[in-house]
C-alpha atoms as a PDB file:
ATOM      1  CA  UNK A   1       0.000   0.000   0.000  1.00  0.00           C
ATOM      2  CA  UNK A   2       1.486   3.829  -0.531  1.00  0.00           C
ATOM      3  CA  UNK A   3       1.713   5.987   2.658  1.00  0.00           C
ATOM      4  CA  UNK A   4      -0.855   7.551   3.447  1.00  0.00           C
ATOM      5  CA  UNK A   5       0.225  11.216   2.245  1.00  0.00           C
ATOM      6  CA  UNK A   6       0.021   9.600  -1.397  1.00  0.00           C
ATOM      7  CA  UNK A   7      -2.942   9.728  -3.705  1.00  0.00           C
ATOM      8  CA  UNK A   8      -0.905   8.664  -6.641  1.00  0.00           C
ATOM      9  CA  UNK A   9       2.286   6.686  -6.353  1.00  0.00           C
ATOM     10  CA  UNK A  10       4.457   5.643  -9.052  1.00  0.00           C
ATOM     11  CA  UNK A  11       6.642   2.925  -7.851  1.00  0.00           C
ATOM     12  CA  UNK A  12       9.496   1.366 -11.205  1.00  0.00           C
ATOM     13  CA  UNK A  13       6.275   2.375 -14.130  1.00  0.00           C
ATOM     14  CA  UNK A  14       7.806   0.758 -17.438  1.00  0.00           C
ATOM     15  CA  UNK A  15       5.545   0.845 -20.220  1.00  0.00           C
ATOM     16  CA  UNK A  16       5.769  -0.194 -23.868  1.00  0.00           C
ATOM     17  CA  UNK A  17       2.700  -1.588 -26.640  1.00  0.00           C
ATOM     18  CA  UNK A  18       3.128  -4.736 -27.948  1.00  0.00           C
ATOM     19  CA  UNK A  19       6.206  -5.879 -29.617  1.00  0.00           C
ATOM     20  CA  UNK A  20       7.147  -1.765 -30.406  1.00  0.00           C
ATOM     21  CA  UNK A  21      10.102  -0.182 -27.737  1.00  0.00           C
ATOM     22  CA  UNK A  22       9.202   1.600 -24.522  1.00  0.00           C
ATOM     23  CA  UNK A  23       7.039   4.556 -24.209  1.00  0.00           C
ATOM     24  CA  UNK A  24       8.240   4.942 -20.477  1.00  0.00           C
ATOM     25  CA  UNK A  25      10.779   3.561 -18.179  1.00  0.00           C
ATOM     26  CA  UNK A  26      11.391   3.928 -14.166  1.00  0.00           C
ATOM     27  CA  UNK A  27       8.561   6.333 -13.447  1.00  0.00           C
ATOM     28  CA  UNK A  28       8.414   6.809 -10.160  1.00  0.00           C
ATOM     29  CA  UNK A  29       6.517   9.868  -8.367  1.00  0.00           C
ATOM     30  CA  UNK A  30       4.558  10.155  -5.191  1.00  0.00           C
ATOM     31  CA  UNK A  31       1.735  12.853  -5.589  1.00  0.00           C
ATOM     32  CA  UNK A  32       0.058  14.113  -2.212  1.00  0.00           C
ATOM     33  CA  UNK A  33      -3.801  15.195  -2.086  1.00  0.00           C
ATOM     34  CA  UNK A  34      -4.148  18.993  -3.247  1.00  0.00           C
ATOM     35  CA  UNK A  35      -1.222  18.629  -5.451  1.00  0.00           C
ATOM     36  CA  UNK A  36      -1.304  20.160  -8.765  1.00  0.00           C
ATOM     37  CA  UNK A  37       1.741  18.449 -10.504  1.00  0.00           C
ATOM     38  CA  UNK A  38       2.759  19.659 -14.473  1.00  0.00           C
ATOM     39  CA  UNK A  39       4.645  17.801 -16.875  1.00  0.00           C
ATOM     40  CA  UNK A  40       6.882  19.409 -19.385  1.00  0.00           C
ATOM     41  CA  UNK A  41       9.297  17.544 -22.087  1.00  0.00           C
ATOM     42  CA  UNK A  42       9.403  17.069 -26.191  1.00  0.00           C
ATOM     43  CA  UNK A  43       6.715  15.935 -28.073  1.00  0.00           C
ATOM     44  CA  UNK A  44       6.566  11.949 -27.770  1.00  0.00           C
ATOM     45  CA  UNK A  45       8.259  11.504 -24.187  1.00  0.00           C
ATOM     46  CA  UNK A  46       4.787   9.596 -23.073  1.00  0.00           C
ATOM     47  CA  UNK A  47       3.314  12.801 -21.207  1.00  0.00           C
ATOM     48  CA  UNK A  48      -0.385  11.573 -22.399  1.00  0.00           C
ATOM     49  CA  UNK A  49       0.457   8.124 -21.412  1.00  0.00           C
ATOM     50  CA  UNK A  50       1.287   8.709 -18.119  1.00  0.00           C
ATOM     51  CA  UNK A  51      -2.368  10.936 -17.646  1.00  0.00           C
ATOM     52  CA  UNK A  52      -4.048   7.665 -19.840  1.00  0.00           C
ATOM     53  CA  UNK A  53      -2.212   4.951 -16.775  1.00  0.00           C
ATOM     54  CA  UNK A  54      -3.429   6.969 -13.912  1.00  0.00           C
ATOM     55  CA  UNK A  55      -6.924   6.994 -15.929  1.00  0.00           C
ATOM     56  CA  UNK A  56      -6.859   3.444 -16.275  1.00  0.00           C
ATOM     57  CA  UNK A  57      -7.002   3.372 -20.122  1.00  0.00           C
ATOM     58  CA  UNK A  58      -4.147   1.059 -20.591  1.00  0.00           C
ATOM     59  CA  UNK A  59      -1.472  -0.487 -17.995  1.00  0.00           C
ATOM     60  CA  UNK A  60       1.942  -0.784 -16.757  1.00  0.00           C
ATOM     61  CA  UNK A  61       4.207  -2.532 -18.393  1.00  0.00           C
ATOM     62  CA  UNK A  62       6.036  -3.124 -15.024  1.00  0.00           C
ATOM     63  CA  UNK A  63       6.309  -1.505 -12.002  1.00  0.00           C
ATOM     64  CA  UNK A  64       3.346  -0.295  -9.491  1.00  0.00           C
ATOM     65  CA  UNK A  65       0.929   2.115  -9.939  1.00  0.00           C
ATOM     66  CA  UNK A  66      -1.624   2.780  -7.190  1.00  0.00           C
ATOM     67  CA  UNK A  67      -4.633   5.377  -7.096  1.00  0.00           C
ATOM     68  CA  UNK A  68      -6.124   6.459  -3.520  1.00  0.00           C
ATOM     69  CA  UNK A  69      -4.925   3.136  -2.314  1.00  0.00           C
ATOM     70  CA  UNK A  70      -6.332   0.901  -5.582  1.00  0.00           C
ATOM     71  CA  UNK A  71      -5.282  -0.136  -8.799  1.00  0.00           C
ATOM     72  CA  UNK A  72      -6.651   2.567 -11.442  1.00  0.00           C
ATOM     73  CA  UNK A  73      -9.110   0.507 -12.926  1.00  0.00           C
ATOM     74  CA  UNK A  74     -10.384   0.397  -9.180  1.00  0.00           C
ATOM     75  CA  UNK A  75     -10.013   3.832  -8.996  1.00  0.00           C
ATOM     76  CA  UNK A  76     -11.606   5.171 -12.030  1.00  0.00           C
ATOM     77  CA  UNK A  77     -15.192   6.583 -10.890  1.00  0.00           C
ATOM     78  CA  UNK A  78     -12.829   8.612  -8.767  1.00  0.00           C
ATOM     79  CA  UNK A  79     -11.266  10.768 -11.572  1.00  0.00           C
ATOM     80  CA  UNK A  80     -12.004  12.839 -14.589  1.00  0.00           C
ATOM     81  CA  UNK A  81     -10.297  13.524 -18.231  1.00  0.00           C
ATOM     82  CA  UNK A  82      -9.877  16.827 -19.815  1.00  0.00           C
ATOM     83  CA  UNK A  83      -8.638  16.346 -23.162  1.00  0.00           C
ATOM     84  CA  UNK A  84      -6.723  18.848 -25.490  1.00  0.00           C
ATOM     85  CA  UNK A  85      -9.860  19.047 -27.664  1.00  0.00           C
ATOM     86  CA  UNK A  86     -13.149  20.235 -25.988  1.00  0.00           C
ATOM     87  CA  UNK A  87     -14.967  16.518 -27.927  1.00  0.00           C
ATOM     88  CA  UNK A  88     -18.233  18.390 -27.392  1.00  0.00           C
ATOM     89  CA  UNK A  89     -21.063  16.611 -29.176  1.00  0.00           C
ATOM     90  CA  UNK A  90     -22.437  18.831 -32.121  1.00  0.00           C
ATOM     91  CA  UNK A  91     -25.952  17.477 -31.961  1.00  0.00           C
ATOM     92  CA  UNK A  92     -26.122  18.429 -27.947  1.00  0.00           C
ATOM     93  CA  UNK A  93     -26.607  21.659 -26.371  1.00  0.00           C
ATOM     94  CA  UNK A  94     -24.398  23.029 -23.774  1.00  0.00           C
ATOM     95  CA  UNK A  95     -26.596  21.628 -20.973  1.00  0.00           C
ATOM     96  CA  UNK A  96     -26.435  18.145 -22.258  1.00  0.00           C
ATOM     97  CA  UNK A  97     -23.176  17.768 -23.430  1.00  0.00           C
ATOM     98  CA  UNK A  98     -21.893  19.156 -19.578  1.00  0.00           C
ATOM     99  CA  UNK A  99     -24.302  15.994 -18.550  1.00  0.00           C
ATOM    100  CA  UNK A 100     -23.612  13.374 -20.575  1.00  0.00           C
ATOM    101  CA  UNK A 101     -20.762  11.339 -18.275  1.00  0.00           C
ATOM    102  CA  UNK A 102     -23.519  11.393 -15.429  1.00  0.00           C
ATOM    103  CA  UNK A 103     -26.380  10.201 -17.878  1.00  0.00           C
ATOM    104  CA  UNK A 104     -23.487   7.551 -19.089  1.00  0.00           C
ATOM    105  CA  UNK A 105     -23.390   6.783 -15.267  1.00  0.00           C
ATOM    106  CA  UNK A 106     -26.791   6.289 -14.486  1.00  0.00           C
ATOM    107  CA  UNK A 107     -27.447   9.472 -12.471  1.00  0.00           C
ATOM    108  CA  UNK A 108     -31.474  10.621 -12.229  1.00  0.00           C
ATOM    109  CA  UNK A 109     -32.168  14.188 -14.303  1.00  0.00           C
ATOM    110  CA  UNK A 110     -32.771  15.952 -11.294  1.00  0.00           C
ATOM    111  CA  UNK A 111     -29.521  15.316  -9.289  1.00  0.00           C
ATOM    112  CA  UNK A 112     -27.670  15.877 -13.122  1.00  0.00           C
ATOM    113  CA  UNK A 113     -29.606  19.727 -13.452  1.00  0.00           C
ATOM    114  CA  UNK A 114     -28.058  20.551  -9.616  1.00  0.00           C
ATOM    115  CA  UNK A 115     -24.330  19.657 -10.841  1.00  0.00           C
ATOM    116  CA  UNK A 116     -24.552  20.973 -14.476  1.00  0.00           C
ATOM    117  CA  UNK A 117     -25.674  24.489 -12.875  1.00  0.00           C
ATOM    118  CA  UNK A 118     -23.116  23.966 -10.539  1.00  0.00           C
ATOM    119  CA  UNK A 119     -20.631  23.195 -13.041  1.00  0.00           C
ATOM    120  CA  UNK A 120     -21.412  25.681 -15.479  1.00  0.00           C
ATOM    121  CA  UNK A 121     -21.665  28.248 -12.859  1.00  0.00           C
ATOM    122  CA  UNK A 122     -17.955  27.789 -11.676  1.00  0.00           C
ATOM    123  CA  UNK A 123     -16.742  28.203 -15.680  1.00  0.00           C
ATOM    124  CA  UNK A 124     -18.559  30.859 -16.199  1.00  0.00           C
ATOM    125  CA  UNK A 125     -21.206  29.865 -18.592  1.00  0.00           C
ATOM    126  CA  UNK A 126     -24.306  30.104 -16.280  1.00  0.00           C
ATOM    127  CA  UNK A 127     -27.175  30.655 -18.896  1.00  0.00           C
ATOM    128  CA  UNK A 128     -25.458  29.362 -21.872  1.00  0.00           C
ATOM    129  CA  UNK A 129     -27.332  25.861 -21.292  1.00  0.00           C
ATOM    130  CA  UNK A 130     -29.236  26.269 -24.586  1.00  0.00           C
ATOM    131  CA  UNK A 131     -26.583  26.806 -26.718  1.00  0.00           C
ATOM    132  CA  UNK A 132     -24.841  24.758 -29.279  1.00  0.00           C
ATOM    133  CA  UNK A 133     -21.462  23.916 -29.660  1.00  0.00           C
ATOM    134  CA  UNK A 134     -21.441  25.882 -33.341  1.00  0.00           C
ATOM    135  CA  UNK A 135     -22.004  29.234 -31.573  1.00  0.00           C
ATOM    136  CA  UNK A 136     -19.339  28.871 -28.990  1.00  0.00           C
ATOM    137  CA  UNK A 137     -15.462  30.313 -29.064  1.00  0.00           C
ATOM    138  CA  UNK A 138     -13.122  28.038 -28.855  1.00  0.00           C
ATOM    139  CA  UNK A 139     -12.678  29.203 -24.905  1.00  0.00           C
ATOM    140  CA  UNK A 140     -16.616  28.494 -23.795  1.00  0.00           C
ATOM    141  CA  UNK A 141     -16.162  25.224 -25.706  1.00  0.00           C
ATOM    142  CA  UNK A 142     -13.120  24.427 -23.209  1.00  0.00           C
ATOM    143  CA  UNK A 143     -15.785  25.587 -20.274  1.00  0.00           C
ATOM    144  CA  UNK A 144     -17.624  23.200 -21.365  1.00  0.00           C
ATOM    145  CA  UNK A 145     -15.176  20.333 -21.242  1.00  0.00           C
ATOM    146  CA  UNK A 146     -13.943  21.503 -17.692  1.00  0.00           C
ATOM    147  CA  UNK A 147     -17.663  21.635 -16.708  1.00  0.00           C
ATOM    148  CA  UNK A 148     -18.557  18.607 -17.838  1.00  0.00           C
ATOM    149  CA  UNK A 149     -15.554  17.248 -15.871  1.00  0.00           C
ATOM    150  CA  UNK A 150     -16.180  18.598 -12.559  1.00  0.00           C
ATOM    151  CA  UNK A 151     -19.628  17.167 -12.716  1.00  0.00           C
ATOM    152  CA  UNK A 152     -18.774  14.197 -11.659  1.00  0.00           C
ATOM    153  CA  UNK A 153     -17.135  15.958  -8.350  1.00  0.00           C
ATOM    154  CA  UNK A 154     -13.136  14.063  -9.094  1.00  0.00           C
ATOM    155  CA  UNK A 155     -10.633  13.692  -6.244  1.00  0.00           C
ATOM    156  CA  UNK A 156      -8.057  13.988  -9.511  1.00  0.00           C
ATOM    157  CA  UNK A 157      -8.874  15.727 -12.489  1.00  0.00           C
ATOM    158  CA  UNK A 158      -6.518  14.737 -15.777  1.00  0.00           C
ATOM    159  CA  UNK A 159      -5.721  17.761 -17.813  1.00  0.00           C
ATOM    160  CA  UNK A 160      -3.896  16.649 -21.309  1.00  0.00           C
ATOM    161  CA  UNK A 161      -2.867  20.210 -23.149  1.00  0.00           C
ATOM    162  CA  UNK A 162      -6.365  21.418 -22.531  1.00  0.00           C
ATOM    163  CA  UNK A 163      -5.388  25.370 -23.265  1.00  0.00           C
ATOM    164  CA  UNK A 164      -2.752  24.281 -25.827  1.00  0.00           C
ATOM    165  CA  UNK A 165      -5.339  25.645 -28.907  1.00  0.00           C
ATOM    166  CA  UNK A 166      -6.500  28.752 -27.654  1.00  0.00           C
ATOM    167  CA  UNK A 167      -5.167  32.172 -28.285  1.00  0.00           C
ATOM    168  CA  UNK A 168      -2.795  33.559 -25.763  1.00  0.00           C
ATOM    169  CA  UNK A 169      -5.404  36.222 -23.973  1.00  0.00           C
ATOM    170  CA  UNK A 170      -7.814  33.279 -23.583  1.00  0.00           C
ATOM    171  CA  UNK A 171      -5.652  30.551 -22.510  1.00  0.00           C
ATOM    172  CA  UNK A 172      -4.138  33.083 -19.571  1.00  0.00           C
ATOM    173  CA  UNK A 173      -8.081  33.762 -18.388  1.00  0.00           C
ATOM    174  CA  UNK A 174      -8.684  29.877 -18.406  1.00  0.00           C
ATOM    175  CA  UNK A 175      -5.392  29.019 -16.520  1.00  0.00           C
ATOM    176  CA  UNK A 176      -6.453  32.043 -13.785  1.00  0.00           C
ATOM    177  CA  UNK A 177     -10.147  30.442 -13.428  1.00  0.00           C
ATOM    178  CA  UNK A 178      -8.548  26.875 -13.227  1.00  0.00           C
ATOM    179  CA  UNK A 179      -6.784  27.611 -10.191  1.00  0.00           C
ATOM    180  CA  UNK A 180      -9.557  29.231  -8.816  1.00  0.00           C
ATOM    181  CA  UNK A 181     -11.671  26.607  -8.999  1.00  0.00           C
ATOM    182  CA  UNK A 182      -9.086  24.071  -8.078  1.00  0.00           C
ATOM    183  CA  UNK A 183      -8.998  26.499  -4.533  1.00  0.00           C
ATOM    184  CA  UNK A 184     -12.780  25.813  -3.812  1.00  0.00           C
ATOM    185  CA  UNK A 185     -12.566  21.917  -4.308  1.00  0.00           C
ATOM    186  CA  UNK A 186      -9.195  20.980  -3.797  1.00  0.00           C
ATOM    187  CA  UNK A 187      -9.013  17.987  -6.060  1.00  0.00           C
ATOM    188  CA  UNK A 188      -5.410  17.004  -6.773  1.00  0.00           C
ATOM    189  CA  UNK A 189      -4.288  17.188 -11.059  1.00  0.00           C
ATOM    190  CA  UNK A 190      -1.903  16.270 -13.248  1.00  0.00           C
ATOM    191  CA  UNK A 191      -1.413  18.978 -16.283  1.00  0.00           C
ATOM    192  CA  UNK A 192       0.197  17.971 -19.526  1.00  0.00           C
ATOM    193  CA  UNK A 193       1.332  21.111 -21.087  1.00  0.00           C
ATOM    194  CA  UNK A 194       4.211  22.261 -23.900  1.00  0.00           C
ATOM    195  CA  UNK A 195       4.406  25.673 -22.102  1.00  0.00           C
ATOM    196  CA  UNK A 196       6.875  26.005 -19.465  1.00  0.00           C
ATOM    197  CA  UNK A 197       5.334  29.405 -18.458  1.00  0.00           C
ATOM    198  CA  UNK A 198       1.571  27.297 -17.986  1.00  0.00           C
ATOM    199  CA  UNK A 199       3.285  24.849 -16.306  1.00  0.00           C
ATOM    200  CA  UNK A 200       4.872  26.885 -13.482  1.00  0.00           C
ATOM    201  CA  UNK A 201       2.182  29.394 -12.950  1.00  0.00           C
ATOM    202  CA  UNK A 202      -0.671  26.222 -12.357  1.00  0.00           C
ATOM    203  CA  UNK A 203       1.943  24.119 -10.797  1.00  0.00           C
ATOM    204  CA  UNK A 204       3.034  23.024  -6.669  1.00  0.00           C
ATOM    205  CA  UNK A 205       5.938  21.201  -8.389  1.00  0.00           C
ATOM    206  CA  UNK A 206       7.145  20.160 -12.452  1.00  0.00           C
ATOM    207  CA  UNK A 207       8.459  17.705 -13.428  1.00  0.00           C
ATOM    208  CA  UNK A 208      10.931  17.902 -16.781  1.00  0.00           C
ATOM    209  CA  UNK A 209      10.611  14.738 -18.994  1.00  0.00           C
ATOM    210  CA  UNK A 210      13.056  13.486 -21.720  1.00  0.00           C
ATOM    211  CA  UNK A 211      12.379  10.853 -24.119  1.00  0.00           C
ATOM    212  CA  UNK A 212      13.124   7.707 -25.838  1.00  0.00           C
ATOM    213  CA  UNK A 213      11.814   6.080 -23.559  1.00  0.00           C
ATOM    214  CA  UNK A 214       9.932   8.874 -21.430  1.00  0.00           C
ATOM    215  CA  UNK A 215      11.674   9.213 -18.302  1.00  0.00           C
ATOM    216  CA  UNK A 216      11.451  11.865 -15.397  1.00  0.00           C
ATOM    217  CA  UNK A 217      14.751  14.207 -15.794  1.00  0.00           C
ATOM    218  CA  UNK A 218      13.904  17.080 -13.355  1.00  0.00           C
ATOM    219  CA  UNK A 219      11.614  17.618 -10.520  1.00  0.00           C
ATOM    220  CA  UNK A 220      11.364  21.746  -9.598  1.00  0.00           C
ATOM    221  CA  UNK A 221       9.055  22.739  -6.618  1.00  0.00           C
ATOM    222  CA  UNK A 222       7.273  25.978  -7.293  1.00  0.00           C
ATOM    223  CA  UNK A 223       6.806  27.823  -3.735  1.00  0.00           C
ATOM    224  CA  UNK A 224       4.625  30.873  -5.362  1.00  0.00           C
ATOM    225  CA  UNK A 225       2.142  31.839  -2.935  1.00  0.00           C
ATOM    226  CA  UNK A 226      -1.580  31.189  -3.464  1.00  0.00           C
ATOM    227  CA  UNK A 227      -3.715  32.703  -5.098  1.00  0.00           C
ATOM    228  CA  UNK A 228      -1.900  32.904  -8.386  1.00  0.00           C
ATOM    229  CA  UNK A 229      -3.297  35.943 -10.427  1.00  0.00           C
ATOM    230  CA  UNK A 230      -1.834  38.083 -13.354  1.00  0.00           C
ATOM    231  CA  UNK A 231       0.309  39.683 -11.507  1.00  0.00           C
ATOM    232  CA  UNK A 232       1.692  36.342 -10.462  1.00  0.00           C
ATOM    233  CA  UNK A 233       3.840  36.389 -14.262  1.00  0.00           C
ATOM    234  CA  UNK A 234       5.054  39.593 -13.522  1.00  0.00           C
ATOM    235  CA  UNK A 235       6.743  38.680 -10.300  1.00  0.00           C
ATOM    236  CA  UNK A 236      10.988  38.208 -10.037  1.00  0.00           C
ATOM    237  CA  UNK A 237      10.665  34.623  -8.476  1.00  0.00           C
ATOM    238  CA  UNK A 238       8.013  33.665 -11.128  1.00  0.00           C
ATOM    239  CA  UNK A 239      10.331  34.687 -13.893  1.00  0.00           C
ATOM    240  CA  UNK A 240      13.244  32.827 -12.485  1.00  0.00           C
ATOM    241  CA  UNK A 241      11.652  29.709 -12.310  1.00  0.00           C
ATOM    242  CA  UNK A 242      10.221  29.617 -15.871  1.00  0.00           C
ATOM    243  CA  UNK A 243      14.203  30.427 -16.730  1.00  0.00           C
ATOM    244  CA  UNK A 244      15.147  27.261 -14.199  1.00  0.00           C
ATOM    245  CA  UNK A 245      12.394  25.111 -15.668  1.00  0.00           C
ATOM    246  CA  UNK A 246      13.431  26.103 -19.249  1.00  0.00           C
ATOM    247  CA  UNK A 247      16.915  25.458 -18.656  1.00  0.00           C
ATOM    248  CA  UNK A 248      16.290  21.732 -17.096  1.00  0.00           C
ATOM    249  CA  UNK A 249      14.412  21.091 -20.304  1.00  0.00           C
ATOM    250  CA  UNK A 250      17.129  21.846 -22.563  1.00  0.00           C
ATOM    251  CA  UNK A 251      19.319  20.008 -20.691  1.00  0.00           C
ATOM    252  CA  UNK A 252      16.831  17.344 -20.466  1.00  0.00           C
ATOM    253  CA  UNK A 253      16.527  17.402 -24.308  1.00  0.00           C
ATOM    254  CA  UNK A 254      20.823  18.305 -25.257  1.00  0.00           C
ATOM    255  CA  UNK A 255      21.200  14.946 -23.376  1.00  0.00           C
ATOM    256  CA  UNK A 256      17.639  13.054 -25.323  1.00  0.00           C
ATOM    257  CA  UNK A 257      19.735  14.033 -28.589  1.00  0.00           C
ATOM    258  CA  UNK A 258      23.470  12.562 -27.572  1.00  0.00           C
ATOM    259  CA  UNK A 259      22.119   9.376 -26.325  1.00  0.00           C
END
């Protein structure tokens, strides 16, 4: 069993598909409730793989992977999957895309209303329940994704790239509301992100990947105080830390390309 202070411990995680070489090798990471934890590194280092194990979508290779104490599959009602695009269902409105994983799960239409108004009330989108998915920007879509998410009330929400489309202004607004949401409910995440700026601003600590086969490089504790607002980027110790976490990847990937 992990100690208690863990609600995700990688323990040795290999992982490879089929007959092909590995994706990952020697992951191991203990994540405490709370924690929002980033990872940075080059495209194809098995950042969405590690967000699909915790999920239960595919297993380890080797190693140990627990969640709150279980296996993932075990694990699963327990968590929820943002993905990089918002997958909203054309032929749905707003309120019944944000519902469909509780209708998937069962739940009556009267509890669903009460956590859709909830949900869309935290992103922002409070009386846009009748729209459709054509006359959204590609930010409400993302609400709705993140809405539809937090309706099903995760201890760990799974955030692959979600922001990575948007334009700069917008993805900087969603990143601010994230962490204030994450500051009423508390669930712990794991953030897949290309931008080293994203990832320190959102992040209690990064971790720097490298690839061939994905491996953790770096591991950089961000101390910023809570909350985390605008101003936040303009601050010295922000700054430096992007530099630090900029410079680990480029070490991280100098080394990738000499192997």
């Amino acid at each position: 069993m992990p100690p208690a202070s863990a609600i995700v411990e990688f323990r040795g995680v290999a992982k490879k598909f089929g007959d092909g070489p590995p994706v990952l090798a020697d992951i191991t990471l203990t994540a405490r409730p709370g924690e929002l934890i980033s990872f940075v590194g080059p495209s194809g280092c098995g950042k969405s793989t590690l967000l699909r194990l915790i999920a239960g979508l595919t297993g380890v290779s080797d190693g140990v992977l627990t969640v709150d104490g279980r296996t993932p599959e075990q694990a699963a009602a327990e968590l929820a999957f943002v993905f990089q695009e918002p997958t909203l269902l054309p032929w749905l409105n707003v309120a019944r895309n944000v519902e469909v994983p509780q209708t998937l799960r069962g739940v009556p239409a009267a509890e669903r209303a009460v956590s859709r108004a909830r949900a869309l009330a935290l992103v922002g989108l409070a009386g846009r329940e009748a729209a459709w998915p054509r006359q959204l920007s590609g930010g409400q879509k993302m609400r709705v994704s993140l809405a539809r998410a937090l309706t099903l009330a995760p201890k760990i929400l799974l955030l692959d790239e979600p922001f990575g489309a948007l334009d700069e202004l917008t993805r900087g607004r969603l990143q601010e509301e994230l962490l204030a949401i994450r500051a009423q409910q508390g669930w712990t995440a794991f953030f897949v992100t290309h931008s080293v700026a994203e990832a320190v601003l959102l992040s209690d600590r990064v971790f720097v990947m490298a690839a061939s086969p994905g491996r953790l490089r770096a591991e950089i504790a961000v101390p910023l105080a809570y909350p985390r607002t605008a101003e936040t980027r303009l601050a010295r110790d922000y700054q430096d830390l992007v530099v630090e976490v900029s410079r680990r990847l480029r070490v991280a990937e100098t080394a990738a390309t000499a192997a």
